[in-house]
N, C-alpha and C. Protein backbone atom coordinates (compact mmCIF):
# COMPACT_ATOMS: atom_id res chain seq x y z
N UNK A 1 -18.34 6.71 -0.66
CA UNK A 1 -17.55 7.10 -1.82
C UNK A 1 -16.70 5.91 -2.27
N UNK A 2 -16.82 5.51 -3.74
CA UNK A 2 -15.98 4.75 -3.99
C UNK A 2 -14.81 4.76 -4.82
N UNK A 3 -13.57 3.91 -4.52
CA UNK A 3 -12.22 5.05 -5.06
C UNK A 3 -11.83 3.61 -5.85
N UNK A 4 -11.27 4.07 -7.04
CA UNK A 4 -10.19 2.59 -8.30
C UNK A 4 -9.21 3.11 -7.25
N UNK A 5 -8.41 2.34 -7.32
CA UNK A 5 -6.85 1.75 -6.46
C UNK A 5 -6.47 1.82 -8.26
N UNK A 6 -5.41 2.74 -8.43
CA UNK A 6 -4.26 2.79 -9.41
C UNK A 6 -2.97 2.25 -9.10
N UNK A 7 -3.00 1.36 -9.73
CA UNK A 7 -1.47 0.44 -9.57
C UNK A 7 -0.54 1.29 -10.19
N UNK A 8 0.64 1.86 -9.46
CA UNK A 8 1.48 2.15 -10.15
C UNK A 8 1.74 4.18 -9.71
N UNK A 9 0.05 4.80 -9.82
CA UNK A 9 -0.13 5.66 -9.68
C UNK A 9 -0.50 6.22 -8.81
N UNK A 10 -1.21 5.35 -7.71
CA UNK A 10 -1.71 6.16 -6.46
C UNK A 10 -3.76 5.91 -6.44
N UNK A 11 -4.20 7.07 -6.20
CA UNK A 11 -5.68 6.81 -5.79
C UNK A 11 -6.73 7.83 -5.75
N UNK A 12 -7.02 8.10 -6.59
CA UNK A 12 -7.94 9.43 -7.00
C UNK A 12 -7.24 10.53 -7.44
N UNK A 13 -7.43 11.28 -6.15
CA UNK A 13 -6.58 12.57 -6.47
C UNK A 13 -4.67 12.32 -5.59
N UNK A 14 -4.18 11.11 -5.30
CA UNK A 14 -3.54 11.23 -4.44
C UNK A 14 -2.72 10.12 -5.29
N UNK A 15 -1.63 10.96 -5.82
CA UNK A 15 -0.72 10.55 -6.82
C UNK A 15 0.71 10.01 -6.57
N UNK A 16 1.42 9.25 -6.51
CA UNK A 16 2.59 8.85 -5.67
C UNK A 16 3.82 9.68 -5.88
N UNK A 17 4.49 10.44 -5.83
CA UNK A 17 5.91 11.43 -5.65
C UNK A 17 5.28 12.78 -5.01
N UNK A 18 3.76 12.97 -4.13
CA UNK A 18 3.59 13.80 -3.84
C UNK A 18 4.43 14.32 -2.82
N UNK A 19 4.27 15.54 -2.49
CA UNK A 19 4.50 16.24 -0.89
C UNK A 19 3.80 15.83 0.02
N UNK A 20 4.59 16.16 1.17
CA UNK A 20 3.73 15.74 2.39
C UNK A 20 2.52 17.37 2.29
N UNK A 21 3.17 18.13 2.00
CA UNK A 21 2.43 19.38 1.80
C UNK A 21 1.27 18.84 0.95
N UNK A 22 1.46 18.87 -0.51
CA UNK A 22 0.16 18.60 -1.31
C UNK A 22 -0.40 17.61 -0.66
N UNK A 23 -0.18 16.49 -0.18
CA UNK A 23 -1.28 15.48 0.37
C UNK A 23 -1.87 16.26 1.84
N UNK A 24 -1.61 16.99 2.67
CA UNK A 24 -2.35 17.31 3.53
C UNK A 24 -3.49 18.34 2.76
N UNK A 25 -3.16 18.64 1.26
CA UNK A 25 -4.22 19.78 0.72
C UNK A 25 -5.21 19.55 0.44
N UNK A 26 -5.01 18.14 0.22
CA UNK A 26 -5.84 16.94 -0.66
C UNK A 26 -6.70 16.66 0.24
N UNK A 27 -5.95 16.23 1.75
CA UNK A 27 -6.85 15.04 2.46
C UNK A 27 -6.72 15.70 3.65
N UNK A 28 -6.55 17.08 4.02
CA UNK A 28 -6.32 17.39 5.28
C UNK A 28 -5.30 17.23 6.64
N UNK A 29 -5.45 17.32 7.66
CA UNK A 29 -4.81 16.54 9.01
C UNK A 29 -4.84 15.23 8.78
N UNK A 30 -3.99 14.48 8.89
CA UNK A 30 -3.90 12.96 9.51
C UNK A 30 -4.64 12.97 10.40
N UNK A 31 -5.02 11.63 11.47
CA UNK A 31 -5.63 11.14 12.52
C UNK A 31 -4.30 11.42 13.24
N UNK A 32 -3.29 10.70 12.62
CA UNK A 32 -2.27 10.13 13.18
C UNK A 32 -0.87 10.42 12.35
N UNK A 33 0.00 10.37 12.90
CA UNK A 33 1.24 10.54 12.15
C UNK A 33 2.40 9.36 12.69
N UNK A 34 3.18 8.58 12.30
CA UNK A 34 4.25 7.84 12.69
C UNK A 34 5.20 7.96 12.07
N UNK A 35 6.70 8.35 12.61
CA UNK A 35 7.68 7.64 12.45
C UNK A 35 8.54 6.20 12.65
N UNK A 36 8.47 5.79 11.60
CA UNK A 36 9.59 4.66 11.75
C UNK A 36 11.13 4.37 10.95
N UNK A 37 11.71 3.19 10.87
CA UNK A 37 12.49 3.18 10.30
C UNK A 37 11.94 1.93 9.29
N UNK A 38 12.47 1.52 8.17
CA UNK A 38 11.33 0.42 7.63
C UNK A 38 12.03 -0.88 7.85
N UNK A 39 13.48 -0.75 7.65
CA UNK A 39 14.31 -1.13 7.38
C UNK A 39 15.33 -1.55 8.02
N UNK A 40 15.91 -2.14 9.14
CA UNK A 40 16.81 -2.31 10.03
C UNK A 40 18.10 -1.35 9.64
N UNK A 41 18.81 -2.10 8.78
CA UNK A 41 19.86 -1.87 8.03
C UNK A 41 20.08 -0.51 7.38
N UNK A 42 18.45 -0.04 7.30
CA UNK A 42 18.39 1.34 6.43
C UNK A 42 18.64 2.56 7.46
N UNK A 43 19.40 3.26 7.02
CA UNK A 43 19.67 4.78 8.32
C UNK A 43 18.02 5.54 7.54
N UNK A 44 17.43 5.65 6.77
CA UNK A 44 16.44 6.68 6.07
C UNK A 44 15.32 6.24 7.18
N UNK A 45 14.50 7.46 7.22
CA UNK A 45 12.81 7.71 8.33
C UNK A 45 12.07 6.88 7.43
N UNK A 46 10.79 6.63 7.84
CA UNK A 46 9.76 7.25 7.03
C UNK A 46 8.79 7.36 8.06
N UNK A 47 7.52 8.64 7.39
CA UNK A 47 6.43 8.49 8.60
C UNK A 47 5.43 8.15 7.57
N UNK A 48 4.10 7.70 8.22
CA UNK A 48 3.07 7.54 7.48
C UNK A 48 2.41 8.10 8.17
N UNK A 49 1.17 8.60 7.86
CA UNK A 49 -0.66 9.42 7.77
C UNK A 49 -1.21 8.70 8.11
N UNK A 50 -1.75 8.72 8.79
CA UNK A 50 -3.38 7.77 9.11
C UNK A 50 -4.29 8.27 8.93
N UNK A 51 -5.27 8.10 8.39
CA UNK A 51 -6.91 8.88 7.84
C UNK A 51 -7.78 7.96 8.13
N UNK A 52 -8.16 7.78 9.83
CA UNK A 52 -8.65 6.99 10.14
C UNK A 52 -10.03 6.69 9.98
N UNK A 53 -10.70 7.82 9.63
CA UNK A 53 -12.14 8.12 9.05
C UNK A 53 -12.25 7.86 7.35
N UNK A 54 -11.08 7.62 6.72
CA UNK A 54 -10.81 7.20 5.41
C UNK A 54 -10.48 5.66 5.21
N UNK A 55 -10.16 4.99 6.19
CA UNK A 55 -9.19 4.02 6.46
C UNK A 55 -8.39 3.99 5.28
N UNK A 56 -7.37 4.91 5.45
CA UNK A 56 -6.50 4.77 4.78
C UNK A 56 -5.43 5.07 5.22
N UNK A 57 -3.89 5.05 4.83
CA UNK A 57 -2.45 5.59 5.32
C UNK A 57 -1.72 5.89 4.54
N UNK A 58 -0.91 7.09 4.60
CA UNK A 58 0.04 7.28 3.29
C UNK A 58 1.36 7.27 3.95
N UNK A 59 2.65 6.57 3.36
CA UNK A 59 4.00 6.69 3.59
C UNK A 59 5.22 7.44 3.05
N UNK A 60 5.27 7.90 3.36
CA UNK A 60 6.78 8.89 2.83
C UNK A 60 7.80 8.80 3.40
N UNK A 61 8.87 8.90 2.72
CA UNK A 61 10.24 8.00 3.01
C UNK A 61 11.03 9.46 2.81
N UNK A 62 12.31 9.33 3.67
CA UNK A 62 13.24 10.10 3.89
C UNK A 62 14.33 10.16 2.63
N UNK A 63 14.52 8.92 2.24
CA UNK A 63 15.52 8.90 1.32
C UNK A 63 14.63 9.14 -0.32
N UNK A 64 13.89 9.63 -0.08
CA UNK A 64 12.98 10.32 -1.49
C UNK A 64 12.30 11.34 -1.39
N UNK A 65 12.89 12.02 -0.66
CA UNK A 65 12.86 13.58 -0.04
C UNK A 65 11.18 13.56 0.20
N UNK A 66 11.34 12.46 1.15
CA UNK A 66 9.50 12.87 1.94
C UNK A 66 8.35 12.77 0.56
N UNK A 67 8.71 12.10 -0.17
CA UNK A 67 7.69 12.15 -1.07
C UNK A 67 5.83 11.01 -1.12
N UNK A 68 5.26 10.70 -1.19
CA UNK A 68 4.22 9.67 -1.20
C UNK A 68 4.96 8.76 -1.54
N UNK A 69 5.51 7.32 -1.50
CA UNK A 69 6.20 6.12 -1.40
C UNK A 69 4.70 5.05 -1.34
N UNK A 70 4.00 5.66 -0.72
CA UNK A 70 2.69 3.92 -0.32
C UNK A 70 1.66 4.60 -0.22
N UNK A 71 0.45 4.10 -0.44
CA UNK A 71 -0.75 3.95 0.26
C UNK A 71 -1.34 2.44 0.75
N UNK A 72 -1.69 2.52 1.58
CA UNK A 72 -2.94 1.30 2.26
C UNK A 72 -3.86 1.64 2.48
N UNK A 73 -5.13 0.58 2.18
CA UNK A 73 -6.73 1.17 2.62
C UNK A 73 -6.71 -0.37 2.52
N UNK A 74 -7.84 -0.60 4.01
CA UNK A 74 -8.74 -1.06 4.74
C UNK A 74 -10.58 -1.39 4.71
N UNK A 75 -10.84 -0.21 3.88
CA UNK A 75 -12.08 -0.32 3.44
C UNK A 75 -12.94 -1.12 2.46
N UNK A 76 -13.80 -1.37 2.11
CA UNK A 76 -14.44 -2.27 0.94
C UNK A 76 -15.15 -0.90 -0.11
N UNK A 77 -15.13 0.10 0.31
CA UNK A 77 -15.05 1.45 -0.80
C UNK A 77 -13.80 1.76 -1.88
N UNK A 78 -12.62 0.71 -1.28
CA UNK A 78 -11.83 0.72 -2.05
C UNK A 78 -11.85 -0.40 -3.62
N UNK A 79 -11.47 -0.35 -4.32
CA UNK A 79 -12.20 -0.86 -5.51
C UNK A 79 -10.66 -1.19 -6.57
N UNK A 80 -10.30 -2.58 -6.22
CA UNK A 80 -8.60 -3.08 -7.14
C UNK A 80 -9.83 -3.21 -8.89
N UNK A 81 -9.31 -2.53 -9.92
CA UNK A 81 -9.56 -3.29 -10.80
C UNK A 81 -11.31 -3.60 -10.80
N UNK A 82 -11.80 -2.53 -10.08
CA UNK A 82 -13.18 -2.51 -10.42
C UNK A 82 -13.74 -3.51 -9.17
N UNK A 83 -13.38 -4.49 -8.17
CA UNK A 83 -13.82 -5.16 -7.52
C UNK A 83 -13.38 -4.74 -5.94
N UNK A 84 -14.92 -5.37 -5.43
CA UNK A 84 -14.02 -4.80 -3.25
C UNK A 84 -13.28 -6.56 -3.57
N UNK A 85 -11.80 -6.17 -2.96
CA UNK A 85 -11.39 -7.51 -2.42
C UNK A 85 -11.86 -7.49 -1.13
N UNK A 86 -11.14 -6.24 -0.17
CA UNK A 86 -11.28 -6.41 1.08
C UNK A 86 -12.27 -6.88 1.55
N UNK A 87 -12.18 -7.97 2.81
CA UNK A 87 -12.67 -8.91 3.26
C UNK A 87 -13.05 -10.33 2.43
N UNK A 88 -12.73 -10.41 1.83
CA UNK A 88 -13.16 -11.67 0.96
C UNK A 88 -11.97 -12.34 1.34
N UNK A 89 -11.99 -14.29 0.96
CA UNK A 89 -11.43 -14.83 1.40
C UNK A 89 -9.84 -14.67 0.42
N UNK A 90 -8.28 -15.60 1.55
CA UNK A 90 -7.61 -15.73 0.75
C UNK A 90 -7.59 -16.39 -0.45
N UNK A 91 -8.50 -17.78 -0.65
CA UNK A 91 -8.33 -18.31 -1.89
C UNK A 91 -9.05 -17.22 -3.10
N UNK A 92 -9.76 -16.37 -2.67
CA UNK A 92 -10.93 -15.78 -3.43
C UNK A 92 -9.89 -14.82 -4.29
N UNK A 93 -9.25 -14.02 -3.47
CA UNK A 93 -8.44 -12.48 -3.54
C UNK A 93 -7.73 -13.70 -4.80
N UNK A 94 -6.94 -14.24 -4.30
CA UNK A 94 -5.81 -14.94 -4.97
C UNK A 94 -5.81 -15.69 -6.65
N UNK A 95 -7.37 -16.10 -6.17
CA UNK A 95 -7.98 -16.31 -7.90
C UNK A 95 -8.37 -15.46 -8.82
N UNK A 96 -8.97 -13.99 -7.73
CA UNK A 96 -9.08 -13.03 -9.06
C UNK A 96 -8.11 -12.31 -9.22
N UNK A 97 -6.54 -12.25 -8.16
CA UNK A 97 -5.39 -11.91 -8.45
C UNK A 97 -4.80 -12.74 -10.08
N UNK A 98 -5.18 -13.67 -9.63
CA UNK A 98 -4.36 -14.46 -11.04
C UNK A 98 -4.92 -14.34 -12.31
N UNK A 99 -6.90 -14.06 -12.33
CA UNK A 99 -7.50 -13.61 -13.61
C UNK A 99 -6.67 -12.52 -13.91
N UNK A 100 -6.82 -11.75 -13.25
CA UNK A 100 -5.63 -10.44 -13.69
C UNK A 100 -4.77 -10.35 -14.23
N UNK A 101 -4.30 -11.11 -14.16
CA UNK A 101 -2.69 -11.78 -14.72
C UNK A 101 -2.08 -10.55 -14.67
N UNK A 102 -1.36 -9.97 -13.12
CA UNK A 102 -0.50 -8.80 -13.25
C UNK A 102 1.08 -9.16 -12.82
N UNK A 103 1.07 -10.53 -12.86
CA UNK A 103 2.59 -10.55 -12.01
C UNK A 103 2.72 -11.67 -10.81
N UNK A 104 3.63 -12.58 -10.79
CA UNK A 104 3.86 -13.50 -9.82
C UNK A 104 3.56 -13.47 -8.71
N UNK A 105 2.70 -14.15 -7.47
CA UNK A 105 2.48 -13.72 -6.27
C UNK A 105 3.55 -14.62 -5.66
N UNK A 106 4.23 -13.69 -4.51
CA UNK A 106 4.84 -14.21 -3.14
C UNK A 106 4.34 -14.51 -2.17
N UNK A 107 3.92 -15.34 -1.56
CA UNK A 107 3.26 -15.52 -0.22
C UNK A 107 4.04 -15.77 1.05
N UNK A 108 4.29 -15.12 2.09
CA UNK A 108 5.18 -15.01 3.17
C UNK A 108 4.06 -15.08 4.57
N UNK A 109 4.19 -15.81 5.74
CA UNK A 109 3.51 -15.61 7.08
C UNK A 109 4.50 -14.45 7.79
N UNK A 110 3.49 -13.97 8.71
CA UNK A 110 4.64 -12.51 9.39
C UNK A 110 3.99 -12.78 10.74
N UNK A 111 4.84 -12.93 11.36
CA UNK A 111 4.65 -12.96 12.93
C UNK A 111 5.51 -12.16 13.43
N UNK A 112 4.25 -11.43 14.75
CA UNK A 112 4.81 -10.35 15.47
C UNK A 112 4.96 -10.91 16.59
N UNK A 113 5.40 -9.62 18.13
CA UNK A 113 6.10 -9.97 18.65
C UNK A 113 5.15 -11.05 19.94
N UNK A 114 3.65 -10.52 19.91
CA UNK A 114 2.55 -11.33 20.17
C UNK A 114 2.10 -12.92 20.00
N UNK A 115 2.89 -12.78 18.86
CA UNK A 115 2.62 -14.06 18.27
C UNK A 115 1.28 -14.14 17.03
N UNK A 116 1.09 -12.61 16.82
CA UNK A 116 -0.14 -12.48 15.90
C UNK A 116 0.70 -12.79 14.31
N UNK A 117 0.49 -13.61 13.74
CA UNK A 117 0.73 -13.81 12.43
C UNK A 117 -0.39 -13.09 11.13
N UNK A 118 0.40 -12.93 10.32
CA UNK A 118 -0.72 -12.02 9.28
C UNK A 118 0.14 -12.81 8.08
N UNK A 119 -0.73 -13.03 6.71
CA UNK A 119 -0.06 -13.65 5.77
C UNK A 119 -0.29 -12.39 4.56
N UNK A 120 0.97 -11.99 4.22
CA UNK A 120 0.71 -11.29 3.32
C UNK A 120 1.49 -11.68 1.58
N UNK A 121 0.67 -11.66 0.78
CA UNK A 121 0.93 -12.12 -0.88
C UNK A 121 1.22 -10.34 -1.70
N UNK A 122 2.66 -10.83 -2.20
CA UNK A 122 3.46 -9.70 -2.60
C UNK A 122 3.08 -9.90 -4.19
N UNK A 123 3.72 -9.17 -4.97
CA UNK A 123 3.10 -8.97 -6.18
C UNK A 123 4.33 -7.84 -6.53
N UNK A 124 5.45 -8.15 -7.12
CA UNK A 124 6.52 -7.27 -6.91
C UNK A 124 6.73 -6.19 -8.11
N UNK A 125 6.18 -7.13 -9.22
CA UNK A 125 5.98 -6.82 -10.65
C UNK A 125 5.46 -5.53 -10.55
N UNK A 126 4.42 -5.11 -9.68
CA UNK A 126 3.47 -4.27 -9.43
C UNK A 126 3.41 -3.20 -8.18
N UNK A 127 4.43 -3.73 -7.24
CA UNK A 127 4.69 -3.03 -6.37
C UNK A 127 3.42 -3.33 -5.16
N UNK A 128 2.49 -4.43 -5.29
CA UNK A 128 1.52 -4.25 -4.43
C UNK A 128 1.89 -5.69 -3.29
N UNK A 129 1.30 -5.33 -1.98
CA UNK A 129 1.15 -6.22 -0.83
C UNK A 129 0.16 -6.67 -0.60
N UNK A 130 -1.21 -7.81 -0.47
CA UNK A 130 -1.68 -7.86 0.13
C UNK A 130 -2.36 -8.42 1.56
N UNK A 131 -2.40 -7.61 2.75
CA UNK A 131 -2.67 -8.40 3.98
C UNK A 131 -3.71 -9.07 4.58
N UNK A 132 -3.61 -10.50 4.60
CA UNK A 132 -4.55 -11.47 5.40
C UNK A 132 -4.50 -11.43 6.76
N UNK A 133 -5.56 -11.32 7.51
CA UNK A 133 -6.05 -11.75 8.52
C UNK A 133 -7.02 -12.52 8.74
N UNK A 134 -6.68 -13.54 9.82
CA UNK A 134 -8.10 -15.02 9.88
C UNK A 134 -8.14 -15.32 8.20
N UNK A 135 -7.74 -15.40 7.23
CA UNK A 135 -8.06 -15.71 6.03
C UNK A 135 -8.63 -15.03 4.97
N UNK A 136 -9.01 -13.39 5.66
CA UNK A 136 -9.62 -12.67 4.71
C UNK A 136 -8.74 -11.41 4.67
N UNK A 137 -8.90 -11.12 3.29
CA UNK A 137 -8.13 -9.85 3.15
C UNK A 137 -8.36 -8.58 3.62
N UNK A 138 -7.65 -7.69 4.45
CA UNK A 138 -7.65 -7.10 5.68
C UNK A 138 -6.93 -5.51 4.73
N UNK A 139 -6.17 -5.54 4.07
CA UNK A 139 -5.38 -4.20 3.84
C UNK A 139 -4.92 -4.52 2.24
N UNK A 140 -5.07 -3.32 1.31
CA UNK A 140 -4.18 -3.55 0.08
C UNK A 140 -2.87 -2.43 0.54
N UNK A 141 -2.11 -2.46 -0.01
CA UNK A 141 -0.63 -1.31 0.10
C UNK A 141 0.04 -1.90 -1.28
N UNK A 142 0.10 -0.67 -2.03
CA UNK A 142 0.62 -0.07 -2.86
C UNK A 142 1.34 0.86 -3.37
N UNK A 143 2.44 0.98 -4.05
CA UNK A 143 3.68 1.82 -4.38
C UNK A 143 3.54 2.25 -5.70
N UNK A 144 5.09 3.43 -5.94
CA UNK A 144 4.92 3.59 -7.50
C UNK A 144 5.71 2.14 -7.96
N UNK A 145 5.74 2.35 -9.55
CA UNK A 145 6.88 1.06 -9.95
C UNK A 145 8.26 0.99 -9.63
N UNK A 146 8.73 -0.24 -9.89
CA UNK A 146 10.14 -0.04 -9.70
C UNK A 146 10.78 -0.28 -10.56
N UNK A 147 11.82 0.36 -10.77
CA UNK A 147 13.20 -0.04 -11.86
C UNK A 147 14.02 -1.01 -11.11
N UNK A 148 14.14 -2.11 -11.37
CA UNK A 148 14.93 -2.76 -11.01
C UNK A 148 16.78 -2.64 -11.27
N UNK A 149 16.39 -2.51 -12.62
CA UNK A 149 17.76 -2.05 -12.99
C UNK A 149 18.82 -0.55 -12.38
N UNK A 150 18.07 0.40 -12.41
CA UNK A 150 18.09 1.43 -11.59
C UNK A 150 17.88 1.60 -10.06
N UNK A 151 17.30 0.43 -9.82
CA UNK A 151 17.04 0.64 -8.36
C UNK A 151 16.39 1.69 -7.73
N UNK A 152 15.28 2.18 -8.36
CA UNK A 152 14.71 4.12 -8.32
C UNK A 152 13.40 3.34 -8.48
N UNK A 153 12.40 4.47 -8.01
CA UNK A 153 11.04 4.11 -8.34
C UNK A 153 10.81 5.18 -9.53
N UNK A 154 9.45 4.53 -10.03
CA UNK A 154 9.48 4.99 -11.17
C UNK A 154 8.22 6.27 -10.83
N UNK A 155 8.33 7.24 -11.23
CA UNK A 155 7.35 7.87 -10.53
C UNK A 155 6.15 8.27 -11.58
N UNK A 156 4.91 8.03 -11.41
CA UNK A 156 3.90 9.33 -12.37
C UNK A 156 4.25 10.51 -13.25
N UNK A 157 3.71 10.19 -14.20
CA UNK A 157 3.11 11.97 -15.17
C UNK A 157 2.81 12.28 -14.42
């Protein structure tokens, strides 16, 4: 099955300010469920979904009354803008990021506590992340928009 990745909006039927309720209606049980905190500084939860037979994850945040906040997918069924990035190289992702012309990329290295580094290119304009591993793109994660001015996300019709 192949799914458009909606910037802004979410991903098929799975729309961003949902319930944790409506998304289990949608997509069933999780694999998996986590709590974390995202944020050091932040007192708010969030847990995310794992749909490990989907490769996908959804996040919902405490301080937006548990609503859909993210998705990530892993798969090459996933489809940015009509194309699989996943697995293709970083220079590759990054050139047809820029045909796109959706918004300034950030590029940051992230090292864990292993010493595993992952490079991920932000895209803030848009609310999207994307994660490198060995050089190929490994995960998209995506949000609703943001108001900057407001400091609120902007949520879906």
């Amino acid at each position: 099955m192949v799914t458009n990745i909606k910037l802004g909006q979410g991903l098929d039927k799975l729309v961003f300010g949902m319930t944790r309720e409506e998304v289990r209606e949608a997509l069933g049980e999780p694999s998996e469920k986590e709590n974390f905190n995202p944020l050091e500084d932040d007192e708010g939860q969030s847990e995310a979904w794992h749909y490990d037979e989907l490769e996908l994850s959804a996040s919902f945040d405490e301080e937006d009354d548990f609503k859909l906040t993210s998705l990530a997918v892993s798969s090459p069924s996933y489809l940015f803008e009509g194309i699989n990035l996943i697995g293709l190289s970083q220079e590759d992702v990054l050139q047809q990021i820029e045909l796109m012309a959706i918004g300034d990329v950030e590029i940051d290295s992230i090292s864990d506590d292993d010493n595993e580094s992952q490079i991920v290119a932000s895209i803030a304009d848009v609310s999207l992340n994307l994660w490198f591993e060995d050089d190929h793109l490994s995960e998209i994660q995506w949000g609703p928009f943001w108001d900057e001015e407001e400091e609120r996300y902007i949520w879906p019709d």
